[in-house]
Protein backbone atom coordinates (compact mmCIF):
# COMPACT_ATOMS: atom_id res chain seq x y z
CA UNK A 1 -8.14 -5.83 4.50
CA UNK A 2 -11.22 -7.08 2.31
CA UNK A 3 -13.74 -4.74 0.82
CA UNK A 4 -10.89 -2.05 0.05
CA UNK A 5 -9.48 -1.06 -3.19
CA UNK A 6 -6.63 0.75 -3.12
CA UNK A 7 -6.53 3.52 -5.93
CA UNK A 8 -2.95 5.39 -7.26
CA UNK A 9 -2.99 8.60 -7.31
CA UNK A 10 -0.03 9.39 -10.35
CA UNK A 11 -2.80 8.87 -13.13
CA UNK A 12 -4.48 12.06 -11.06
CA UNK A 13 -1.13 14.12 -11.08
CA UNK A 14 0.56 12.95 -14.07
CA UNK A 15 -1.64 10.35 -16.16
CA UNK A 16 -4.57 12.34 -17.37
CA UNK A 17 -5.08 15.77 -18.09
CA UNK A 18 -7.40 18.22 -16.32
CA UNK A 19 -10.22 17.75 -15.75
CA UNK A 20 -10.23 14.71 -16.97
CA UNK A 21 -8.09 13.32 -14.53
CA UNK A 22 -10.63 14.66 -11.69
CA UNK A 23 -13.62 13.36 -13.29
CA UNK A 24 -11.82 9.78 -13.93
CA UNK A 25 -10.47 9.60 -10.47
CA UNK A 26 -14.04 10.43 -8.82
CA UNK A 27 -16.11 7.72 -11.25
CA UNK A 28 -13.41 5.15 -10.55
CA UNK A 29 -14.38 5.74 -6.43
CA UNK A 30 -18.09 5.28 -7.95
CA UNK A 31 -17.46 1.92 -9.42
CA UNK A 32 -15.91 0.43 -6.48
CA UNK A 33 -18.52 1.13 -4.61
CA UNK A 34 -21.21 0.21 -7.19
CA UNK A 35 -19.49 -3.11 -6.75
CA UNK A 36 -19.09 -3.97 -3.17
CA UNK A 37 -15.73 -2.53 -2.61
CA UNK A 38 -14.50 0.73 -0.87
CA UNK A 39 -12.07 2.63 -2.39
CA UNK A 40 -9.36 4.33 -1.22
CA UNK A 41 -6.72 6.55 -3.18
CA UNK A 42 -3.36 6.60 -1.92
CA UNK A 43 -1.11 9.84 -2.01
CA UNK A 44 0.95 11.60 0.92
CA UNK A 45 0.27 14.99 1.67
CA UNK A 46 2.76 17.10 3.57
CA UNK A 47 4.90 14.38 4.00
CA UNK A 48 1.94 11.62 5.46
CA UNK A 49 0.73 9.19 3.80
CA UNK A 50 -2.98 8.86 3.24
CA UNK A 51 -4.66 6.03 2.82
CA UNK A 52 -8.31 7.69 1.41
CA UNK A 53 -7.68 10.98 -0.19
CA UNK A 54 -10.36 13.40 0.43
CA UNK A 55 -11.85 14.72 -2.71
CA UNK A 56 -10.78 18.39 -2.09
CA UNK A 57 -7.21 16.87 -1.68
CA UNK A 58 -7.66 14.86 -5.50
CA UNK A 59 -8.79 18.28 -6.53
CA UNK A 60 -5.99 19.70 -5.54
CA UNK A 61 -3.65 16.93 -6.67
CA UNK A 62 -5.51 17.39 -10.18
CA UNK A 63 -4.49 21.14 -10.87
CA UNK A 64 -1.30 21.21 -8.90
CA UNK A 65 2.11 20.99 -10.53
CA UNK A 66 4.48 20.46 -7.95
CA UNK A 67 2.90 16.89 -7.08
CA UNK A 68 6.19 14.53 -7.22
CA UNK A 69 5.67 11.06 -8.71
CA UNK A 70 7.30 8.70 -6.58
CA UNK A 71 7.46 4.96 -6.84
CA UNK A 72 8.55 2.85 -3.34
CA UNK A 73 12.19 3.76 -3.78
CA UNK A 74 11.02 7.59 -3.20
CA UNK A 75 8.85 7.19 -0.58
CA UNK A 76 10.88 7.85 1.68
CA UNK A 77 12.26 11.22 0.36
CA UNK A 78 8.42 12.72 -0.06
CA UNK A 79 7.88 11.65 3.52
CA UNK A 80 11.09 12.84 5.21
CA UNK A 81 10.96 16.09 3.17
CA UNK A 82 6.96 16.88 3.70
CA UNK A 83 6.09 17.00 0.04
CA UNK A 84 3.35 16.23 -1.89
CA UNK A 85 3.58 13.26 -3.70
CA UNK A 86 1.44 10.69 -6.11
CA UNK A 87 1.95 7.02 -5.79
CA UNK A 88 2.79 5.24 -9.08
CA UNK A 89 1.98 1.44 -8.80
CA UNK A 90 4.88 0.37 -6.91
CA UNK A 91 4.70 3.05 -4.23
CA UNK A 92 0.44 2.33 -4.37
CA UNK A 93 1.29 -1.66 -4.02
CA UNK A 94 3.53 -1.00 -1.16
CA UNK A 95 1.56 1.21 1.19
CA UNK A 96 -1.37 -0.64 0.44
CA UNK A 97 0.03 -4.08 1.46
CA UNK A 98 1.41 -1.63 4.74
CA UNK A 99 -1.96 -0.82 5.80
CA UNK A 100 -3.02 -4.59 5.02
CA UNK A 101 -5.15 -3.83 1.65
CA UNK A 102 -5.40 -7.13 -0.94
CA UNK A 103 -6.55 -5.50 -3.85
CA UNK A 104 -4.95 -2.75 -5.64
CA UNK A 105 -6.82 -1.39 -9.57
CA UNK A 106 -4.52 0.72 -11.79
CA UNK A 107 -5.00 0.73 -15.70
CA UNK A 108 -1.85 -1.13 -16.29
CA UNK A 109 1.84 -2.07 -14.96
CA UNK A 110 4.95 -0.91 -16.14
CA UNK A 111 7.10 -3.20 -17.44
CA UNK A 112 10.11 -3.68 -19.64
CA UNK A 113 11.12 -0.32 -22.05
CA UNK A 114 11.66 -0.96 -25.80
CA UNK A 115 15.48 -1.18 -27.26
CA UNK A 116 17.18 0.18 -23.95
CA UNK A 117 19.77 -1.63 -22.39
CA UNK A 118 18.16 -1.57 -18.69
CA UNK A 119 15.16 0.05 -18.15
CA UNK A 120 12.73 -1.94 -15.67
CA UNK A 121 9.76 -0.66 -14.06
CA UNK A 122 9.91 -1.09 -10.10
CA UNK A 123 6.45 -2.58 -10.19
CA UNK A 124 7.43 -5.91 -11.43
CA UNK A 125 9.78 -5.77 -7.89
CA UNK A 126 7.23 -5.21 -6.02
CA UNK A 127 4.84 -7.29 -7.18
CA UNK A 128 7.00 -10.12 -6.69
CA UNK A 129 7.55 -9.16 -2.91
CA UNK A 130 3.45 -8.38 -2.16
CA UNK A 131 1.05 -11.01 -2.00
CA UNK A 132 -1.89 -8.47 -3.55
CA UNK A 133 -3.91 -9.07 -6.28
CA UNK A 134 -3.25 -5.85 -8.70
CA UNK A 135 -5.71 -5.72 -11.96
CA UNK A 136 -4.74 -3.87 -14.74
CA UNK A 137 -5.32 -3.70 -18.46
CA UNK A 138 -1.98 -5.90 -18.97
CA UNK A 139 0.45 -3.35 -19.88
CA UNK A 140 1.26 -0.46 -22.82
CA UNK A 141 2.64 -1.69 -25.97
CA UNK A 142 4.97 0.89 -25.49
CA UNK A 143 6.80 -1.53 -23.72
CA UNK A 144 8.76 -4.45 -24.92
CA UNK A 145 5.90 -6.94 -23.94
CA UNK A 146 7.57 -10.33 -24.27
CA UNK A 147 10.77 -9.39 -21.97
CA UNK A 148 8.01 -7.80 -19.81
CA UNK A 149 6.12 -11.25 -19.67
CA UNK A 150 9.66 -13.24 -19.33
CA UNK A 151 10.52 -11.02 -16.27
CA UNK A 152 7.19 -11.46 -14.35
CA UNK A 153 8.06 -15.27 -14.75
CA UNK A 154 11.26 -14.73 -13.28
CA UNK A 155 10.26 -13.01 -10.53
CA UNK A 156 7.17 -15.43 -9.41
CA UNK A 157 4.49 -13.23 -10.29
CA UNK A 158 1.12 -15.04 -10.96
CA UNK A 159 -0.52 -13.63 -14.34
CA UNK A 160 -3.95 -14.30 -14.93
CA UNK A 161 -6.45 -13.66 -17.85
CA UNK A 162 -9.72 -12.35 -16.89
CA UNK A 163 -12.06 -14.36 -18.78
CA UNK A 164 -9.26 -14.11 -21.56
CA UNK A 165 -6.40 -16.84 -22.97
CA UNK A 166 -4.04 -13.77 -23.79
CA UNK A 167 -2.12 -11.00 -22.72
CA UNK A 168 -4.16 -7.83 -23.05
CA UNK A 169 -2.44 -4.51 -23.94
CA UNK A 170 -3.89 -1.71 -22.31
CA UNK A 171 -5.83 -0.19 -25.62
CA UNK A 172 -5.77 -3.25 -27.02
CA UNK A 173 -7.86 -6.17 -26.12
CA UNK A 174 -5.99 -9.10 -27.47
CA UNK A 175 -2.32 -9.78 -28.45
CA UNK A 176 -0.27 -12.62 -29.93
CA UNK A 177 1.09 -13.08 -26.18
CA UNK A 178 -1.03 -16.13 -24.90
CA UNK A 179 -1.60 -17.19 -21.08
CA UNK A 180 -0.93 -20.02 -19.45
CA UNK A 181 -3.57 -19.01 -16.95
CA UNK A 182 -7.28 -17.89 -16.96
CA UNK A 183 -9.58 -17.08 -14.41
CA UNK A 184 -13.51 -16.21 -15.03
CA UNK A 185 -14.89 -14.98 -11.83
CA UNK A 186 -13.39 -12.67 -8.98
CA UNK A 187 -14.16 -15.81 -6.69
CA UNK A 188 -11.29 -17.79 -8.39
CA UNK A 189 -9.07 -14.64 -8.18
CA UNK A 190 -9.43 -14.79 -4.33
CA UNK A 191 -8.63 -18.58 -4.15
CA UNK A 192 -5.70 -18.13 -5.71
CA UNK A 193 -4.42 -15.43 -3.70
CA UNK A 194 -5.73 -17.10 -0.35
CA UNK A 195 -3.78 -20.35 -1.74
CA UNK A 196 -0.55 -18.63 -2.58
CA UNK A 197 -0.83 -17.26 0.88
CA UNK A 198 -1.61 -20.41 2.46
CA UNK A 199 1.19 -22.06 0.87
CA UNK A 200 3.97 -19.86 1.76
CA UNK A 201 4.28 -18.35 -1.85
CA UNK A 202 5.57 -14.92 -2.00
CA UNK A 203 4.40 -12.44 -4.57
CA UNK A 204 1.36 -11.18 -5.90
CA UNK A 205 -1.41 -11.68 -8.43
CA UNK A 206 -1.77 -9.72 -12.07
CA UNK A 207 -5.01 -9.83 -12.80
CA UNK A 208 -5.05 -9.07 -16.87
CA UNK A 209 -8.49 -7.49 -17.64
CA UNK A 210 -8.58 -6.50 -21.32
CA UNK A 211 -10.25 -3.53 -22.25
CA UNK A 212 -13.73 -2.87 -22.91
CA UNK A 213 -14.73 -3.82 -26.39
CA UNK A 214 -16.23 -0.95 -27.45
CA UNK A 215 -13.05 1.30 -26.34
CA UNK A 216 -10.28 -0.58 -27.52
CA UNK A 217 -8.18 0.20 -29.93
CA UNK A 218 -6.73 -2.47 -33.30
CA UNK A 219 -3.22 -3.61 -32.57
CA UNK A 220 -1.92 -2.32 -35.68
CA UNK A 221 -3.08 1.22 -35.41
CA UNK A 222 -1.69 1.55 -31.93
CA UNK A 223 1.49 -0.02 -33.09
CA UNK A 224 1.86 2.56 -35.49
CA UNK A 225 1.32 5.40 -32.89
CA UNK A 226 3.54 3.90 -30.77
CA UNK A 227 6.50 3.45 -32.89
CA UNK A 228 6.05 7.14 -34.22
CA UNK A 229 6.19 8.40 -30.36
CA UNK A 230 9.22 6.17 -29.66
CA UNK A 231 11.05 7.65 -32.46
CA UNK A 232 9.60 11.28 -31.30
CA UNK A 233 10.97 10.47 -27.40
CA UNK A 234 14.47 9.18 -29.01
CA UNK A 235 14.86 12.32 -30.99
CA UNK A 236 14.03 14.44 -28.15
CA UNK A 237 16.31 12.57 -25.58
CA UNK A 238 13.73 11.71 -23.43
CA UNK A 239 13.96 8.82 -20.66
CA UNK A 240 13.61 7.27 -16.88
CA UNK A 241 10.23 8.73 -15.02
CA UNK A 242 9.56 11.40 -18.22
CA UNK A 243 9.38 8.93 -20.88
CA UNK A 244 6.11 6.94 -19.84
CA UNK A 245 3.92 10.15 -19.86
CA UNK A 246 5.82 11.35 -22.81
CA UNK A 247 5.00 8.57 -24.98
CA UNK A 248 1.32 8.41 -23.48
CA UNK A 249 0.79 11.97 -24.03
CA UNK A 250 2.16 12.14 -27.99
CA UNK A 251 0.34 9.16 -28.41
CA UNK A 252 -2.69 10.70 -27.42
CA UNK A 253 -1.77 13.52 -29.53
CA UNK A 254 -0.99 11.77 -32.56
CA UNK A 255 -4.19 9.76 -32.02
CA UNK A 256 -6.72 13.06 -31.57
CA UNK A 257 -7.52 11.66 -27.95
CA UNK A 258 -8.88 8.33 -29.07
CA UNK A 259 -5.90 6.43 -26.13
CA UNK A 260 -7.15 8.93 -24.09
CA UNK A 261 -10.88 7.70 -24.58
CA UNK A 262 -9.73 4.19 -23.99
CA UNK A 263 -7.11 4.84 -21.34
CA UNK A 264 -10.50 6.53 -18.93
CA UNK A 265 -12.45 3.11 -20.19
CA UNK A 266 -10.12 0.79 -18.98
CA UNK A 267 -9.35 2.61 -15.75
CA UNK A 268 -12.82 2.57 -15.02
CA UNK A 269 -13.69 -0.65 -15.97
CA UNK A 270 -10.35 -2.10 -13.79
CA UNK A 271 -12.01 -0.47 -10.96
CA UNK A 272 -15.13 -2.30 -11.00
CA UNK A 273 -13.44 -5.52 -11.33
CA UNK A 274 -11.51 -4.84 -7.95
CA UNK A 275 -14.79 -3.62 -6.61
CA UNK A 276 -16.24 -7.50 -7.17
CA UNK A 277 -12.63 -9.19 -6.23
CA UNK A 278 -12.76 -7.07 -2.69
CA UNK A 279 -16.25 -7.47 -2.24
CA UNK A 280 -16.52 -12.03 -3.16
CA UNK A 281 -17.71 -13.45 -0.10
CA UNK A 282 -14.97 -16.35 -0.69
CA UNK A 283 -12.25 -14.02 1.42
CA UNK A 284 -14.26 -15.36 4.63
CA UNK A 285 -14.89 -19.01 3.80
């Protein structure tokens, strides 16, 4: 469905802190529609899904703490059992490609975890079974990146640089990880998408916007946060669903709320590009 822009709603419940989790998930709706698009946050409340949260509902998701986080393998549960629940980026993928949405903006993917034996995010999965185009800041360098990279491959995803030759990561605007493929308009996002469709390709787009210049952070000084926080999670015994906001949130610590800064800046800013991808007149011609 063109013009939509499916929003998650975990970086409400679990990603940001109040209020800035309120205030990002309202200006995010903002810049979608400054663009062209309409947004829509996904969550389920009481067991439904909603496709559009009201904004007394992303209020409520924003203070409460008995919001689950559920990717697609929990939909189910949240749904059978009438909870509330947040979509991460898998669930958000899923229900959006459900309910026939094409573009999907998150801040970025989860991936591949450092130095553990098997620990793969479920949006790489369902990315490779969705033909939607998701955008994101590339992923956290609290991942292992190049595994993360090798496993997209694998599983057919198409990465592409926004008007970028490498791989951003998420506070970062640049890496040593370089692409094989660039794009420099939304138009030539669309064709892409409408081609892989066309030709009976399964799987969906990455669309690797780097952060805004002024927010991002040097790779070297995030590297060092995030090595400190790994070592902090290890220590602590910390792992599966917990250890992605436990990392983001000591990072943030550690960092006096300078990832924070740049984690709202690159949310935002992935917004408005999926504002101008669902909004290109090219889905029509």
């Amino acid at each position: 469905m063109e013009r939509i822009v499916a929003l998650e709603s975990t970086v409400i419940a679990h990603g940001l802190p109040f209020p800035e989790n309120v205030d990002t998930a309202f200006e995010m709706e903002r810049v979608v529609i400054e663009n062209g698009g309409l947004p829509k946050t996904i969550g389920i409340i009481d067991g439904e899904v909603r496709i559009g949260l009201q904004k007394e509902e992303i209020l409520s998701f924003a203070k409460a703490s008995d919001v689950m986080k559920v990717g697609t393998a929990e939909i189910a549960y949240a749904t059978a059992l009438k909870r509330n629940a947040a979509t991460t980026v898998s669930a958000t993928m899923f229900l959006a490609r459900l309910h026939g949405i094409s573009v999907f903006s998150t801040g970025g993917i989860g991936g591949v975890h450092r130095d553990i034996d098997w620990d793969v995010s479920q949006d790489i999965i369902e990315l490779s079974r969705n033909d939607i185009i998701v955008v994101s800041a590339g992923v956290k360098n609290i991942l292992d990146v190049q595994k993360t990279l090798e496993f997209l491959e694998t599983f057919q995803v198409t990465v592409l640089g926004y008007r970028t030759d490498y791989f951003p990561l998420f506070h970062c605007r640049d890496s040593q990880y370089r692409l094989n493929l660039r794009v420099d308009s939304p138009e030539e996002v669309v064709e892409v998408l409408k081609d892989k469709r066309r030709l009976g390709i399964k799987g969906g787009i990455l669309v690797a916007n780097p952060i805004p210049e002024e927010s991002a952070i040097d790779f070297d000084e995030i590297n060092l946060l995030v090595e400190q926080a790994v070592l902090s999670a290890r220590e602590d015994g910390i792992g599966g669903k917990a250890l992605t906001p436990y990392l983001l949130s000591k990072i943030s610590s550690l960092s006096d709320g300078k990832t924070l800064r740049a984690n709202i800046s690159l949310l935002i800013n992935n917004a408005a590009l999926g504002g101008k991808i669902a909004a290109s007149p090219v889905w029509t011609v």
